[in-house]
C-alpha atoms as a PDB file:
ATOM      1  CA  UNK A   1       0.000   0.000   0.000  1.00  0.00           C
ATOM      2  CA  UNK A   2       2.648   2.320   0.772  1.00  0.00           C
ATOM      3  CA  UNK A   3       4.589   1.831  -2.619  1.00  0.00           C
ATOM      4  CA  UNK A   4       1.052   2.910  -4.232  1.00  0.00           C
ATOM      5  CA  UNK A   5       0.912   5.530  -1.991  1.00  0.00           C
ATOM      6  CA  UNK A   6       4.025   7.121  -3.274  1.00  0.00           C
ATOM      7  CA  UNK A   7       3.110   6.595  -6.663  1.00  0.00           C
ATOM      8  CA  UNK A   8       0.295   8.383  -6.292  1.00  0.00           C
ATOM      9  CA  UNK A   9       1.836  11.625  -4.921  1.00  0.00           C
ATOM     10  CA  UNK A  10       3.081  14.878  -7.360  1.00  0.00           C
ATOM     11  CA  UNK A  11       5.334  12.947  -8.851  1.00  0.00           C
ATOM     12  CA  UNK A  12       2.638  11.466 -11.161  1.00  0.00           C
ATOM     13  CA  UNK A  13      -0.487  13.433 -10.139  1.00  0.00           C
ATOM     14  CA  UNK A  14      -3.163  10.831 -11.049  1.00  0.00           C
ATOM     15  CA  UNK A  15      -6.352  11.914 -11.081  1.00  0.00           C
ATOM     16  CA  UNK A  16      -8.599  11.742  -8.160  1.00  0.00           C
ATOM     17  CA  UNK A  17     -10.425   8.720  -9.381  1.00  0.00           C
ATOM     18  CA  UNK A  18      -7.441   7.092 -10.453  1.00  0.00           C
ATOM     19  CA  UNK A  19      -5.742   7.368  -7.331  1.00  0.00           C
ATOM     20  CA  UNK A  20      -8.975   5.899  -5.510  1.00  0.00           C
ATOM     21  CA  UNK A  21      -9.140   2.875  -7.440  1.00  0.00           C
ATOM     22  CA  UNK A  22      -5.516   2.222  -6.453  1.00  0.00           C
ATOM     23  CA  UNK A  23      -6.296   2.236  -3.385  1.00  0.00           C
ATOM     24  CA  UNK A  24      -9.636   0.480  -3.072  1.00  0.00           C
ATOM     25  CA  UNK A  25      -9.002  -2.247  -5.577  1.00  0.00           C
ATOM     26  CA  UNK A  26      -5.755  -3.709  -5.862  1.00  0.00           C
ATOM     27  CA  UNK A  27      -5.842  -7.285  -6.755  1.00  0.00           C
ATOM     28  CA  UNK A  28      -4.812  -8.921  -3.302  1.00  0.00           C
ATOM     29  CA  UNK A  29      -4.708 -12.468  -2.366  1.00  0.00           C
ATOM     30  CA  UNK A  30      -7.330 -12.235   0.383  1.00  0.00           C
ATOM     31  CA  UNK A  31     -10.543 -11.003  -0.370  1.00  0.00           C
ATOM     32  CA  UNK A  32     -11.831  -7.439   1.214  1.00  0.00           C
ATOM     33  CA  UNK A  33     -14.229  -8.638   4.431  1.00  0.00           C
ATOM     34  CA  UNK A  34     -18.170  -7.878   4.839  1.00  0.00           C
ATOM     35  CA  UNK A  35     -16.954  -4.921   6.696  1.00  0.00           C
ATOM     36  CA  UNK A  36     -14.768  -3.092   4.454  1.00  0.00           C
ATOM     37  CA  UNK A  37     -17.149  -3.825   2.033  1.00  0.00           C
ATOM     38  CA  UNK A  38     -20.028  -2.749   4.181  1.00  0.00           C
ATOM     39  CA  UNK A  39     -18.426   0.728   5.143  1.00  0.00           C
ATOM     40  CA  UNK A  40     -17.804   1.505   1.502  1.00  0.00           C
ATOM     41  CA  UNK A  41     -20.318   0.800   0.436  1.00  0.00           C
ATOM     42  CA  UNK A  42     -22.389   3.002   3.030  1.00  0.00           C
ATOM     43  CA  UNK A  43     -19.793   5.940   2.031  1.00  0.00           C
ATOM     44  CA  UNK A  44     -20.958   5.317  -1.631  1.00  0.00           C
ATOM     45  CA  UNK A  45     -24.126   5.382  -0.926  1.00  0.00           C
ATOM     46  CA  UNK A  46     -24.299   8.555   0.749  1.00  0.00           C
ATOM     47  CA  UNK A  47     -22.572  10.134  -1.644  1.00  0.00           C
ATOM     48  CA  UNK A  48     -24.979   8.917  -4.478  1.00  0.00           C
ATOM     49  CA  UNK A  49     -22.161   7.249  -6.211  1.00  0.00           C
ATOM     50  CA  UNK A  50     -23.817   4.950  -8.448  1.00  0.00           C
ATOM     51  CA  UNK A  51     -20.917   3.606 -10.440  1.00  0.00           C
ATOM     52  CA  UNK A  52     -19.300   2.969  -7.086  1.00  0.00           C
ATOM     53  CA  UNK A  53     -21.850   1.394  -5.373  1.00  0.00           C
ATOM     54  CA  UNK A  54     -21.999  -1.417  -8.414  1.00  0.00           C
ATOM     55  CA  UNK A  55     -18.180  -1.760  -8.054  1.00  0.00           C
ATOM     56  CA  UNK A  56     -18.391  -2.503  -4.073  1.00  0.00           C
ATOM     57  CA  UNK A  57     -21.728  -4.882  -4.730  1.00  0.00           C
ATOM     58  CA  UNK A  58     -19.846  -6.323  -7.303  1.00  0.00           C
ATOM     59  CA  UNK A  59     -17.883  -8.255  -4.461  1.00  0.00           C
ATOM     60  CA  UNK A  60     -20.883  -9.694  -3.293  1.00  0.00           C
ATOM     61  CA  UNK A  61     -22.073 -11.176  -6.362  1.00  0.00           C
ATOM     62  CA  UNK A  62     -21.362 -14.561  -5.146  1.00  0.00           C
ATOM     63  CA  UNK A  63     -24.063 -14.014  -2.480  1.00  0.00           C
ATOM     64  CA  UNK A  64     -26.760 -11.749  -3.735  1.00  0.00           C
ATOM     65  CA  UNK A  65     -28.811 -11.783  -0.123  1.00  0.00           C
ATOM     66  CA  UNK A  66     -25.971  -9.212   1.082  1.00  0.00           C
ATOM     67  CA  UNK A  67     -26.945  -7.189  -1.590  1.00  0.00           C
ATOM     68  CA  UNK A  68     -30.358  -7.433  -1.013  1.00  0.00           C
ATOM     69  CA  UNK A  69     -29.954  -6.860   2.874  1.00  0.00           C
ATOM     70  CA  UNK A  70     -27.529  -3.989   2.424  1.00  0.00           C
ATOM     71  CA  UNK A  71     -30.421  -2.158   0.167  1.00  0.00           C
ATOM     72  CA  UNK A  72     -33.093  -2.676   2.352  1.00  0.00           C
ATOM     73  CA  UNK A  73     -31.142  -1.808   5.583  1.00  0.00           C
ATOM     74  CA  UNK A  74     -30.637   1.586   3.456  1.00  0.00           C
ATOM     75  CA  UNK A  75     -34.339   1.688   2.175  1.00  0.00           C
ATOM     76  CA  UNK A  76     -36.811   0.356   4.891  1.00  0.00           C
ATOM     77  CA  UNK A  77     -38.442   2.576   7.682  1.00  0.00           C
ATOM     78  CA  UNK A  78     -38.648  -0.671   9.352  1.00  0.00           C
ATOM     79  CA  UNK A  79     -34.690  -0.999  10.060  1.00  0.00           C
ATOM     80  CA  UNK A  80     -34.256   3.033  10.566  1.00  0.00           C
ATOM     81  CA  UNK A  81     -32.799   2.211  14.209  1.00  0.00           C
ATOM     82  CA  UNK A  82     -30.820  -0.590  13.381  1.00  0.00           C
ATOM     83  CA  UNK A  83     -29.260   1.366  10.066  1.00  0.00           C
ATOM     84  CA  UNK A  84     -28.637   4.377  12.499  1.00  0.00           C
ATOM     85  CA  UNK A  85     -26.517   2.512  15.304  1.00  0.00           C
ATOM     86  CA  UNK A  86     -24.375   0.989  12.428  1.00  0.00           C
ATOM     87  CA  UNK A  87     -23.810   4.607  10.941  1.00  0.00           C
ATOM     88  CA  UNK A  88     -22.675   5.373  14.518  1.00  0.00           C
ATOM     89  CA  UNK A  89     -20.320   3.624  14.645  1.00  0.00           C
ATOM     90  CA  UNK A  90     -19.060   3.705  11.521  1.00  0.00           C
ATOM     91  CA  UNK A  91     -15.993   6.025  12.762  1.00  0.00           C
ATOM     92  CA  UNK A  92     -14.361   2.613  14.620  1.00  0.00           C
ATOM     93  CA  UNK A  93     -12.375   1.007  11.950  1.00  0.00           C
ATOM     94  CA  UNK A  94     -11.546  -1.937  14.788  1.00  0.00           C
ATOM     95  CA  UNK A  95     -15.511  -2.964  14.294  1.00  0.00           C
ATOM     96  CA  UNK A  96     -15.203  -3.556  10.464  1.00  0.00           C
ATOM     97  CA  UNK A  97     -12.311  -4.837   9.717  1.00  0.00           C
ATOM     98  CA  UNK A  98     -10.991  -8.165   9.341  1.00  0.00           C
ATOM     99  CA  UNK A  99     -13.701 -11.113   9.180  1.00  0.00           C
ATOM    100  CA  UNK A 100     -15.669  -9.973  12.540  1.00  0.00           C
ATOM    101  CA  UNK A 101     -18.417  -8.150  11.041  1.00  0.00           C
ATOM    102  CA  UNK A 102     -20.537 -10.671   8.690  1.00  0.00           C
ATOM    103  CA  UNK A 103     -23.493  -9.839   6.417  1.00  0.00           C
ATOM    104  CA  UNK A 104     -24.717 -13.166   6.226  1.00  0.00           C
ATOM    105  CA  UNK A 105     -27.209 -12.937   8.968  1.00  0.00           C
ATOM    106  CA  UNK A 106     -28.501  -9.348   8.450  1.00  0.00           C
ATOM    107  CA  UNK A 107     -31.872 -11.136   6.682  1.00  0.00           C
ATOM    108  CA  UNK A 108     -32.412 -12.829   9.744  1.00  0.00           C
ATOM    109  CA  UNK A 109     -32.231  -9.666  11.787  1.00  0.00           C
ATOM    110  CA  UNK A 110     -34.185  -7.426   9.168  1.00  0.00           C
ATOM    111  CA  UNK A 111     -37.073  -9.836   9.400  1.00  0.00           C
ATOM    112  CA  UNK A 112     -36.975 -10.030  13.362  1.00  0.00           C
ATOM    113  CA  UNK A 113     -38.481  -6.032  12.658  1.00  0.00           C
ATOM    114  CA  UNK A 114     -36.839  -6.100  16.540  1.00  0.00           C
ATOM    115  CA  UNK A 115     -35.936  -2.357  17.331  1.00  0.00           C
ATOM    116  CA  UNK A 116     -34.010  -3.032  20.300  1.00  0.00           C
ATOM    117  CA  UNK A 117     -31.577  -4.546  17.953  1.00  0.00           C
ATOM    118  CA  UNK A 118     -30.892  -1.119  16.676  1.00  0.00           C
ATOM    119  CA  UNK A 119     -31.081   0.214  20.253  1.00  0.00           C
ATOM    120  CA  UNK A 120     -28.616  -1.941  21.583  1.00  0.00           C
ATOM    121  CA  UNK A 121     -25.764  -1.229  18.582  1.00  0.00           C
ATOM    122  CA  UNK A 122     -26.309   2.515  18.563  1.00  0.00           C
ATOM    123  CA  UNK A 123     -25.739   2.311  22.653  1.00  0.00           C
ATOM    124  CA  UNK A 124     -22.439   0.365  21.711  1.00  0.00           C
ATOM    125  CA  UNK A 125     -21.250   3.951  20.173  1.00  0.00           C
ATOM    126  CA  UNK A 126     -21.804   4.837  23.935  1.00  0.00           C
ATOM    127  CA  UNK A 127     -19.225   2.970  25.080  1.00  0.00           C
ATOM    128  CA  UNK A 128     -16.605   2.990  22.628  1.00  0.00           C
ATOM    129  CA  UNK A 129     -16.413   6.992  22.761  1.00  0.00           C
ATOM    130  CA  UNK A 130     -16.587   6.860  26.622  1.00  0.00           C
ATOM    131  CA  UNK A 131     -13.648   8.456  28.379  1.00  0.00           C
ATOM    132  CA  UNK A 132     -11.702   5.273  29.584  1.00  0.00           C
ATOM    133  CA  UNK A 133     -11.759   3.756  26.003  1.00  0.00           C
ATOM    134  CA  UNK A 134      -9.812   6.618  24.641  1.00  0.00           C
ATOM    135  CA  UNK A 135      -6.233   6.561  23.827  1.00  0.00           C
END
């Protein structure tokens, strides 16, 4: 990463998009997790970036349930609170990376229509931003 970092400074002066997609889609031997996926794909999203957003769902092809879940945790009234505590804590990188945060049972939860769900991650921003948890 930092070789393509240095590549991308004023020595070359890519353009913006080029220098993203450096960045966001190098062709490693692992494969990006659900939450790296998940956070870009909620950046994209806001943003309206349609050509984005395909590129990001494009990594879940494989399983098109994520897709669907990821739309209607974005779309449905019904999953406001839930949607809300994960765009809390969105600002923890430690929460997405890696393989600890899975999509694979967000259909399970969006059916539930359980609210305290939501409740209950948006309370985790609580505690992560409380004053003994900071460095």
């Amino acid at each position: 990463m930092s070789f393509v970092r240095s590549l991308t400074g004023p020595v070359l002066d890519l353009p913006e998009h080029v220098q993203r997609d450096m960045r966001e889609h190098s062709d490693n031997s692992q494969q990006d997790g659900d939450g790296l996926i998940f956070l870009n794909l909620c950046y994209y999203w806001d943003q309206n970036d349609e050509e984005q957003i395909k590129r990001w769902f494009a990594k879940w092809s494989a399983n098109p349930s994520k897709i669907r879940d990821f739309r209607q945790l974005q779309t449905n009234d019904a999953a406001r609170d839930l949607k809300d505590g994960l765009d809390k804590n969105r600002q923890y990188p430690g929460l997405w990376e890696g393989k600890g945060f899975k999509m694979g049972p967000f259909h399970r939860i969006l059916t539930m229509r359980c609210p305290e769900v939501g409740h209950t991650i948006y309370r985790c921003k609580g505690i992560t931003s409380n004053k003994f948890y900071r460095s």
